[in-house]
PDB file of N, CA and C in Angstrom:
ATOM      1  N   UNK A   1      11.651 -13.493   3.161  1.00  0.00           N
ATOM      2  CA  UNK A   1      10.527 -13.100   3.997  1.00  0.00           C
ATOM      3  C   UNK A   1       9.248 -13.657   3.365  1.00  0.00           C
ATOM      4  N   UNK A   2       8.763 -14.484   3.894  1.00  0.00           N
ATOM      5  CA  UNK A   2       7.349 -14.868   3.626  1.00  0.00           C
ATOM      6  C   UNK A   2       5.913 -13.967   3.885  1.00  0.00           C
ATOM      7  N   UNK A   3       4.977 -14.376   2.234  1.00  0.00           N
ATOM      8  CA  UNK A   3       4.017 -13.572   2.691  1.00  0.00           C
ATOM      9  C   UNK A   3       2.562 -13.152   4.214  1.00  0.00           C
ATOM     10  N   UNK A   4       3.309 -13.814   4.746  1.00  0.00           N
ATOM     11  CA  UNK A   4       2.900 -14.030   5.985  1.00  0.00           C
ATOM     12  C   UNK A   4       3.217 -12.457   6.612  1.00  0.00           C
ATOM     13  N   UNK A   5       4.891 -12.704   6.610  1.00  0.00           N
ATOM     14  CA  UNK A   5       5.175 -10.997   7.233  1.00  0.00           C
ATOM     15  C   UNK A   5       5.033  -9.751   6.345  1.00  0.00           C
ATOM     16  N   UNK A   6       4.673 -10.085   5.097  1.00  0.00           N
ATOM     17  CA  UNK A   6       3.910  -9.141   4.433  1.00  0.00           C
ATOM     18  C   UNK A   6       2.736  -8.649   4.732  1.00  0.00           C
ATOM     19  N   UNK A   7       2.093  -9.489   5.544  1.00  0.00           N
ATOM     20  CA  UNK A   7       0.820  -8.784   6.120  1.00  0.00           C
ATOM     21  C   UNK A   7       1.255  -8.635   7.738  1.00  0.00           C
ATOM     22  N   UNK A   8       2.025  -8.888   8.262  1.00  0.00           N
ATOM     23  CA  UNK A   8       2.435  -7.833   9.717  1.00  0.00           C
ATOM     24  C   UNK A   8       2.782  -6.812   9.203  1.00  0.00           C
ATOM     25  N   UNK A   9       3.429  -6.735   8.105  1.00  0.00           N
ATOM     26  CA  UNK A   9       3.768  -4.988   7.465  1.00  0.00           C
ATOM     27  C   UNK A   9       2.516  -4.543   7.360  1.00  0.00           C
ATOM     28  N   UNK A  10       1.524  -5.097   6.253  1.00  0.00           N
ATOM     29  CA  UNK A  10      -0.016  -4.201   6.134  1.00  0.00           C
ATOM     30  C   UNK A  10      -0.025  -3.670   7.420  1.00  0.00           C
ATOM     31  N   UNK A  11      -0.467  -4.833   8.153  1.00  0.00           N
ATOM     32  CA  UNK A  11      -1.309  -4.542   9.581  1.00  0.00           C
ATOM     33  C   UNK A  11      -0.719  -3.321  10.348  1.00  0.00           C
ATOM     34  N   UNK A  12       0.589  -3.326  10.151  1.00  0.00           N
ATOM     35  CA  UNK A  12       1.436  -2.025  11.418  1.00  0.00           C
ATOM     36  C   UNK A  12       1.512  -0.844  10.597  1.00  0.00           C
ATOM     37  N   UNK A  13       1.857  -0.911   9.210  1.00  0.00           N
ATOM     38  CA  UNK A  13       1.718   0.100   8.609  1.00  0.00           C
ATOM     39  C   UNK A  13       0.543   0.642   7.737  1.00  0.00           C
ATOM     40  N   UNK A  14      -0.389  -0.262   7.113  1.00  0.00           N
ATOM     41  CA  UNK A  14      -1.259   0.349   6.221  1.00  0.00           C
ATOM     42  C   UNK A  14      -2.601   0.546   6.706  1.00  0.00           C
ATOM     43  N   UNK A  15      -2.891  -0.646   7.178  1.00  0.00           N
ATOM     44  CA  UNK A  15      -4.050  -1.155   7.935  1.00  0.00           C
ATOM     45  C   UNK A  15      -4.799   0.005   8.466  1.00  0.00           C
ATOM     46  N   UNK A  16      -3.945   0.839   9.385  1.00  0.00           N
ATOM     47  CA  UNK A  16      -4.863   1.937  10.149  1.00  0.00           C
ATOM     48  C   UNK A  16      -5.599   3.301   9.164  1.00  0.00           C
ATOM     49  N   UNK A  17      -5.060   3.111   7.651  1.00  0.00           N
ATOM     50  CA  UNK A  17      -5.801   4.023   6.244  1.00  0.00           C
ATOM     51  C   UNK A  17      -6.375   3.203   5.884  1.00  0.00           C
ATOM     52  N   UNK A  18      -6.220   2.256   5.411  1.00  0.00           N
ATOM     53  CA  UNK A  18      -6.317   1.112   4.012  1.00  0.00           C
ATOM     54  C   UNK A  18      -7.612   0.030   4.391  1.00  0.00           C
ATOM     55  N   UNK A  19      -8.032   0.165   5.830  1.00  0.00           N
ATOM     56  CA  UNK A  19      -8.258  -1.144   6.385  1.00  0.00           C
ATOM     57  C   UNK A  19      -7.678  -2.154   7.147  1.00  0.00           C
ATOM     58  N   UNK A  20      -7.763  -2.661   7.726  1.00  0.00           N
ATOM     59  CA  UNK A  20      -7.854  -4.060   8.099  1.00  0.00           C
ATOM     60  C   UNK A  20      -7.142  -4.813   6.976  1.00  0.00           C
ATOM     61  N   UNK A  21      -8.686  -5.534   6.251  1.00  0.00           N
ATOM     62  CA  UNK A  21      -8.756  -6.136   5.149  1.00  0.00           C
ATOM     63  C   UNK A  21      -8.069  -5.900   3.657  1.00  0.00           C
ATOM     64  N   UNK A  22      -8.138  -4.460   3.736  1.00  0.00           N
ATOM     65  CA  UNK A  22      -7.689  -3.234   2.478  1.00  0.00           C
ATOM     66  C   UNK A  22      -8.900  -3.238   2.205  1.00  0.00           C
ATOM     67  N   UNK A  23     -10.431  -3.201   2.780  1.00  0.00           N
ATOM     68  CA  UNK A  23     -11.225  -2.694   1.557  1.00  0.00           C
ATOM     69  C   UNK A  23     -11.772  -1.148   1.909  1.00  0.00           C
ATOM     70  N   UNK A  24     -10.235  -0.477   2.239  1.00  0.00           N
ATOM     71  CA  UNK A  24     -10.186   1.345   2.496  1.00  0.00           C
ATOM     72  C   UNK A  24     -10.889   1.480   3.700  1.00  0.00           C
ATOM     73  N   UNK A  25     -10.948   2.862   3.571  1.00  0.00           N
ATOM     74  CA  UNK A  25     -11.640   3.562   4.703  1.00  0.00           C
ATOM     75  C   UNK A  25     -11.821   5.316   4.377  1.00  0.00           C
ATOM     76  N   UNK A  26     -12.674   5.676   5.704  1.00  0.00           N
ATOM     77  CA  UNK A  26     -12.446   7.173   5.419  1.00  0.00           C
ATOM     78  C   UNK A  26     -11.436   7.710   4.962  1.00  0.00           C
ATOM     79  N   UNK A  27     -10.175   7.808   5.198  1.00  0.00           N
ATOM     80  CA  UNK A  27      -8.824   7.676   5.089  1.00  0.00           C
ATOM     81  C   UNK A  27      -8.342   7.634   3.701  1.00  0.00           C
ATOM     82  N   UNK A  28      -8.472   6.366   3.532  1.00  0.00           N
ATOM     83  CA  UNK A  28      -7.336   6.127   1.954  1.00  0.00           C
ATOM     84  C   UNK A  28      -8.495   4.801   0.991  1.00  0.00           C
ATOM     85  N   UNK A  29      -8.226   4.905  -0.142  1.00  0.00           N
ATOM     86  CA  UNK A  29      -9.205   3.876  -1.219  1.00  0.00           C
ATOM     87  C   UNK A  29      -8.600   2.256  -0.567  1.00  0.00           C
ATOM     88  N   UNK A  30      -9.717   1.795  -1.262  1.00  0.00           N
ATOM     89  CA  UNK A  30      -9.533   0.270  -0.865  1.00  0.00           C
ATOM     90  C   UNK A  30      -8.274  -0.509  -1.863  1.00  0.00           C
ATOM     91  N   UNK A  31      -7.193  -1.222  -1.658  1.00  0.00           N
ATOM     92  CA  UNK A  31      -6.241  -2.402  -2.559  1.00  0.00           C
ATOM     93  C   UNK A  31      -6.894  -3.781  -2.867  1.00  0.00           C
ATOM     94  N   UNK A  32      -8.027  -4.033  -1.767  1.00  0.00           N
ATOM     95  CA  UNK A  32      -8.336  -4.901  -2.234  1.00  0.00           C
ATOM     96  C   UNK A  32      -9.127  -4.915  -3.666  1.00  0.00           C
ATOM     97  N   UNK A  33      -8.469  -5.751  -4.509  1.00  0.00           N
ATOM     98  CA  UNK A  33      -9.027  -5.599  -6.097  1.00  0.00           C
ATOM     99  C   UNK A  33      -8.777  -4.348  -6.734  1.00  0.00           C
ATOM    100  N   UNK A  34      -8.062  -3.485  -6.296  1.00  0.00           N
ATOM    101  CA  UNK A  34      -7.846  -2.238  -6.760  1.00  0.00           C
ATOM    102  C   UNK A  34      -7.035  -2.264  -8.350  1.00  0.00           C
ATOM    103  N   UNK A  35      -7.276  -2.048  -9.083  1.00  0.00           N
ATOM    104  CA  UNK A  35      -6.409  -2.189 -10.449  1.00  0.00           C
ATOM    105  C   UNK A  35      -4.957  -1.933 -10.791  1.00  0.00           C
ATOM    106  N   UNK A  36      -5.076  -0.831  -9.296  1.00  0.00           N
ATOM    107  CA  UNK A  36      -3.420  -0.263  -9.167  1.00  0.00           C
ATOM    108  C   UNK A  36      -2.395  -1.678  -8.858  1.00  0.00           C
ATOM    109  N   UNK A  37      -3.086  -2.370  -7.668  1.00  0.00           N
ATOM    110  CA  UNK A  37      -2.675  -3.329  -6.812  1.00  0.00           C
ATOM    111  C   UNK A  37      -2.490  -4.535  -7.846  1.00  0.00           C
ATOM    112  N   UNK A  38      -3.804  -4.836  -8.457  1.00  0.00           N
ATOM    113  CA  UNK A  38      -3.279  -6.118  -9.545  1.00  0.00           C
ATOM    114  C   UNK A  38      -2.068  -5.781 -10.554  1.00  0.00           C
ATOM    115  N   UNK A  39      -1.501  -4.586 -11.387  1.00  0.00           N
ATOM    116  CA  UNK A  39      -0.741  -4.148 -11.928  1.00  0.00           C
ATOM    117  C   UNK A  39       0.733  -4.623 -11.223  1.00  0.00           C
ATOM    118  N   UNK A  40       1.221  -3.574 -12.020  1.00  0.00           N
ATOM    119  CA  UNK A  40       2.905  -3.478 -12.031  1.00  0.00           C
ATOM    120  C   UNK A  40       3.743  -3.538 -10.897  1.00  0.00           C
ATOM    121  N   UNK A  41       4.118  -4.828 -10.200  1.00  0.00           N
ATOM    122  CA  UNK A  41       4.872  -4.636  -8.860  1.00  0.00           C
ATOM    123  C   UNK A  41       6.035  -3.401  -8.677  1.00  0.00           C
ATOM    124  N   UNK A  42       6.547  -3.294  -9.679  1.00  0.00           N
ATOM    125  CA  UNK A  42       7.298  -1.991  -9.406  1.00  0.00           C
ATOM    126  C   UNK A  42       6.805  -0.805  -9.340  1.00  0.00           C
ATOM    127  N   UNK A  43       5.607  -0.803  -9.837  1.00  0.00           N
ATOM    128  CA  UNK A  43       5.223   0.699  -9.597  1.00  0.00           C
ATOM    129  C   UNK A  43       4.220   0.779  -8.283  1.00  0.00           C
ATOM    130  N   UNK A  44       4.041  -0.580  -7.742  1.00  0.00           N
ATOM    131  CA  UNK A  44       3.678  -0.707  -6.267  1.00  0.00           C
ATOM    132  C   UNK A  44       4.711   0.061  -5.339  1.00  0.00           C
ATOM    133  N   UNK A  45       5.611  -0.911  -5.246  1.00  0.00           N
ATOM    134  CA  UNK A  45       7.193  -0.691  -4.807  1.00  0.00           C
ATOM    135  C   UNK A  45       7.672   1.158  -4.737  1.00  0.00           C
ATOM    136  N   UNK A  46       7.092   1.673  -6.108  1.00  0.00           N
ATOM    137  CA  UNK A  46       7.726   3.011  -6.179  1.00  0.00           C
ATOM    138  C   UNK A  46       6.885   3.842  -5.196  1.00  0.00           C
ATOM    139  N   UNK A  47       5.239   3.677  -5.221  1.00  0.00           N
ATOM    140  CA  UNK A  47       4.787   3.801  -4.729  1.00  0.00           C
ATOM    141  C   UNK A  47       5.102   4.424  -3.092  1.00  0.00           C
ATOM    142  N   UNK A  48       5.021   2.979  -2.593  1.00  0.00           N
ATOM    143  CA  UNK A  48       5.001   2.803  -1.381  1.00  0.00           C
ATOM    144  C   UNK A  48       6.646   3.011  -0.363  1.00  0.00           C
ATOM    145  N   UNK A  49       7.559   3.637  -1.632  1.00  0.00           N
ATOM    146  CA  UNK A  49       9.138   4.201  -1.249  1.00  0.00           C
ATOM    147  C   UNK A  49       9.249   6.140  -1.414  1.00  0.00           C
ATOM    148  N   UNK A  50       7.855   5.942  -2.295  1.00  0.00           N
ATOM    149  CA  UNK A  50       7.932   7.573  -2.467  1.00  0.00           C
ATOM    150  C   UNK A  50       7.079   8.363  -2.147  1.00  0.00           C
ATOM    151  N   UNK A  51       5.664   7.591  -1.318  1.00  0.00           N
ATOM    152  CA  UNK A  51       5.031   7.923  -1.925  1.00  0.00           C
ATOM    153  C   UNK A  51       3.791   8.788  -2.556  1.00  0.00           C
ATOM    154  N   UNK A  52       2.797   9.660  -2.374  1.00  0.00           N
ATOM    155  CA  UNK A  52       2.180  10.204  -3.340  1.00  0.00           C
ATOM    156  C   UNK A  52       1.324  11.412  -2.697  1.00  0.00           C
ATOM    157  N   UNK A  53       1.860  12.082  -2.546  1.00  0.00           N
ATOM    158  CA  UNK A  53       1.507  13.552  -2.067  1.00  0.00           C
ATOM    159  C   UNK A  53       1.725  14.908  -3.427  1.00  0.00           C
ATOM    160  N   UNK A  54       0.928  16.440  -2.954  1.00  0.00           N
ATOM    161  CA  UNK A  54       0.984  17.096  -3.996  1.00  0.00           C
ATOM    162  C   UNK A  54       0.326  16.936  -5.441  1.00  0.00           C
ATOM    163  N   UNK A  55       1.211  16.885  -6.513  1.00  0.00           N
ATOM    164  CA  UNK A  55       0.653  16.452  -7.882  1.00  0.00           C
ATOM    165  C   UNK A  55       0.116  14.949  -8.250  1.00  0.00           C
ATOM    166  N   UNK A  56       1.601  14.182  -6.709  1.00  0.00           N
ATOM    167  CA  UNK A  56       1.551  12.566  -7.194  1.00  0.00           C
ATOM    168  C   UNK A  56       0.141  11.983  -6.294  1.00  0.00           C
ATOM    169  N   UNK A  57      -0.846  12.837  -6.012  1.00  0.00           N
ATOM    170  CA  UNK A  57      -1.666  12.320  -5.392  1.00  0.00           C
ATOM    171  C   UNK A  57      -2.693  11.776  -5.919  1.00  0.00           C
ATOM    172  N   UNK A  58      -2.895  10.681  -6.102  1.00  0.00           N
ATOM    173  CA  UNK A  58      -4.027  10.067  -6.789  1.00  0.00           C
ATOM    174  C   UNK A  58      -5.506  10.204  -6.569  1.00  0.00           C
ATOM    175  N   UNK A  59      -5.808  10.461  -4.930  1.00  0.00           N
ATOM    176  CA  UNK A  59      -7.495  10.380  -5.360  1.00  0.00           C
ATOM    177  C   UNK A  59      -7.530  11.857  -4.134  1.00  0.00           C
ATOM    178  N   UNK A  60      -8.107  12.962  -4.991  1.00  0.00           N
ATOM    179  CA  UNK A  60      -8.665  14.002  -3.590  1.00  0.00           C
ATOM    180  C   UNK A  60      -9.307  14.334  -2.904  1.00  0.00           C
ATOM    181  N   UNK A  61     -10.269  12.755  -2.930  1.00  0.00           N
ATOM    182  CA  UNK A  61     -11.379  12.926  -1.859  1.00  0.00           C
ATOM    183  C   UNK A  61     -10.633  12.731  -0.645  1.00  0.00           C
ATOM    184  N   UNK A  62      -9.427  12.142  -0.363  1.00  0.00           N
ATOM    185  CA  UNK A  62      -8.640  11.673   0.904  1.00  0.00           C
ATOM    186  C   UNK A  62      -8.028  12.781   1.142  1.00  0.00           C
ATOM    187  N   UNK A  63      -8.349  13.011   2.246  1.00  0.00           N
ATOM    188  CA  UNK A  63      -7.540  14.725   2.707  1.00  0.00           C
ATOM    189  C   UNK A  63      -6.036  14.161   2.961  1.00  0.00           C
ATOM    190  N   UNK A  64      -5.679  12.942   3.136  1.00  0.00           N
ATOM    191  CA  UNK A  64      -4.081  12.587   3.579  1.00  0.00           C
ATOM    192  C   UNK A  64      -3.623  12.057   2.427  1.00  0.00           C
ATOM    193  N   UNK A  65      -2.285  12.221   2.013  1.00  0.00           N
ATOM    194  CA  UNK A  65      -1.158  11.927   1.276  1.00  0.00           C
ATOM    195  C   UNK A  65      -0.754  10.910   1.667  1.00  0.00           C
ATOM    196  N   UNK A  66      -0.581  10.383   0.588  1.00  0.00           N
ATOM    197  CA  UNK A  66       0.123   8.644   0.849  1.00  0.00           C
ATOM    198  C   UNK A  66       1.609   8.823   1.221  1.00  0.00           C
ATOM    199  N   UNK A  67       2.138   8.350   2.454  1.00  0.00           N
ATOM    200  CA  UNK A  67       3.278   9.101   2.937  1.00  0.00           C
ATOM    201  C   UNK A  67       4.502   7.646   2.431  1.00  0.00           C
ATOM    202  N   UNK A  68       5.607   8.592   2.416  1.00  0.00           N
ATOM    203  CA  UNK A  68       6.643   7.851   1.880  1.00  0.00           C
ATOM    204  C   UNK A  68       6.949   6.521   3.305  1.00  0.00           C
ATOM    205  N   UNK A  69       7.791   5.412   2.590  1.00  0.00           N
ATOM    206  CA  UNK A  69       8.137   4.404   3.519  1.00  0.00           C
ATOM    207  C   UNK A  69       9.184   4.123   3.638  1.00  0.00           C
ATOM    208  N   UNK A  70       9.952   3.677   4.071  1.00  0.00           N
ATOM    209  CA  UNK A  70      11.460   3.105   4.294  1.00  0.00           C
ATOM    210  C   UNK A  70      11.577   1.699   4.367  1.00  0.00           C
ATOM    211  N   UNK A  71      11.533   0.524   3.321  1.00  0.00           N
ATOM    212  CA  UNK A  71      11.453  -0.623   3.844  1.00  0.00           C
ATOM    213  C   UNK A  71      12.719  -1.411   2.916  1.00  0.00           C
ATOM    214  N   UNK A  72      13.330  -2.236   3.139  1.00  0.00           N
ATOM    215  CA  UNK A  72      14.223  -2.960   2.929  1.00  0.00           C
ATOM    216  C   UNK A  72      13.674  -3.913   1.458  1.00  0.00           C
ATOM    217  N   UNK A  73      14.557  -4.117   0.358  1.00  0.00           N
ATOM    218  CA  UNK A  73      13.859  -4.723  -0.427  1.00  0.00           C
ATOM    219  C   UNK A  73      13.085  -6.415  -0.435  1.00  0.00           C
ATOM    220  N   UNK A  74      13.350  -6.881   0.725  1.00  0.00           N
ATOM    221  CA  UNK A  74      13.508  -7.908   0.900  1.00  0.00           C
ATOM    222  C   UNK A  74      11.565  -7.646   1.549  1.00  0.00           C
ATOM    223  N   UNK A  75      11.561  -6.160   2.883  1.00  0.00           N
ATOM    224  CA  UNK A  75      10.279  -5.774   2.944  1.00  0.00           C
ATOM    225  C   UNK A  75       9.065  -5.750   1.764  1.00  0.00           C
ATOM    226  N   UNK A  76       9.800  -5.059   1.091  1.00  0.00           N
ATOM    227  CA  UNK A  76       8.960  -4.332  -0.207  1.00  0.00           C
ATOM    228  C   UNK A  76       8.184  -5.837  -1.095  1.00  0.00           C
ATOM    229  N   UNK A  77       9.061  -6.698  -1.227  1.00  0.00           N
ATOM    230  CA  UNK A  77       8.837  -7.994  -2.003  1.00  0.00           C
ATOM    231  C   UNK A  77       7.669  -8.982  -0.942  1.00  0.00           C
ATOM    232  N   UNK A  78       7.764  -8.920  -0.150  1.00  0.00           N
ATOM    233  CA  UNK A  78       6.797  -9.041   0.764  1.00  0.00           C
ATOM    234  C   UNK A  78       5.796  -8.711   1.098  1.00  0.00           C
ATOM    235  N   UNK A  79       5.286  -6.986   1.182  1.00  0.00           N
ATOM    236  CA  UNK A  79       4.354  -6.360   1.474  1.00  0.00           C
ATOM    237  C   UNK A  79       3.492  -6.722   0.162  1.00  0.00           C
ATOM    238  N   UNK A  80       4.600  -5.970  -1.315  1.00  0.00           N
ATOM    239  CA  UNK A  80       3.507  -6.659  -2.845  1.00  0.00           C
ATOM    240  C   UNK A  80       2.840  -7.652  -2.847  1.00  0.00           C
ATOM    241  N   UNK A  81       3.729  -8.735  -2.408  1.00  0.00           N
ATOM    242  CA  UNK A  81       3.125 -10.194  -2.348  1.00  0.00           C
ATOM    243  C   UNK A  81       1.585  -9.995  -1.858  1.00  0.00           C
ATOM    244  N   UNK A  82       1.649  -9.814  -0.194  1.00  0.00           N
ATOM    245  CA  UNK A  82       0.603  -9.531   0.748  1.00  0.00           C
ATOM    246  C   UNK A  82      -0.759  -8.508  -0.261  1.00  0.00           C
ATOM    247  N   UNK A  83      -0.125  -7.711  -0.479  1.00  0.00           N
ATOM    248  CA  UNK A  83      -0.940  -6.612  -1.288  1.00  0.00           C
ATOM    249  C   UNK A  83      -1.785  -7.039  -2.536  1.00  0.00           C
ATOM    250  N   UNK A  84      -1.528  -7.628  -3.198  1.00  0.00           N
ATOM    251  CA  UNK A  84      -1.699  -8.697  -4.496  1.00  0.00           C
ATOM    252  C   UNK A  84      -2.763 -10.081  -3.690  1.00  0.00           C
ATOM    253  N   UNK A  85      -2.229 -10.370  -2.651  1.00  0.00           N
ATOM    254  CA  UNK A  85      -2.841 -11.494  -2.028  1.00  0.00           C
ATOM    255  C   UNK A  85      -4.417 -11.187  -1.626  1.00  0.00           C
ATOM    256  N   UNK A  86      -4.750  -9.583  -1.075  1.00  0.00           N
ATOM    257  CA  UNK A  86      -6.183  -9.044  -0.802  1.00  0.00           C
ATOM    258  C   UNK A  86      -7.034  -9.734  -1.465  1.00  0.00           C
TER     259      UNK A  86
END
């Protein structure tokens, strides 16, 4: 899967928190340049399979929980790509 359909994933799935672009929104913090995002593809990956509500919630100005995803690994290697690409 090319990073191309890594960003039809953003767009259908993240896009409507994250941005457009990723540079956030009311909603959820910005990826673009985010430190999380330049880091550890696997802990992207874990992320975005598990991800981060309750304790694992990272920022609490966002009243919504980063909700878990279901994507195929072949998805996941794709979306990072895209994600990294911001």
């Amino acid at each position: 899967m090319a990073a191309a359909d890594g960003m039809k994933i953003f767009t259908s799935k993240c896009a409507m928190c994250h941005g457009k672009d990723g540079a956030g929104s009311a909603m959820a913090p910005t990826l673009k340049g985010n430190e999380f995002v330049k880091g550890d593809a696997q802990a992207i990956k874990n992320t975005l399979t598990n991800g981060r509500a309750g304790t694992e919630k990272k920022y609490a100005k966002f009243s919504i929980a980063m909700p878990k995803f279901q994507f195929s690994a072949e998805e996941l290697d794709a979306l990072v790509a895209a994600l990294k690409g911001l």
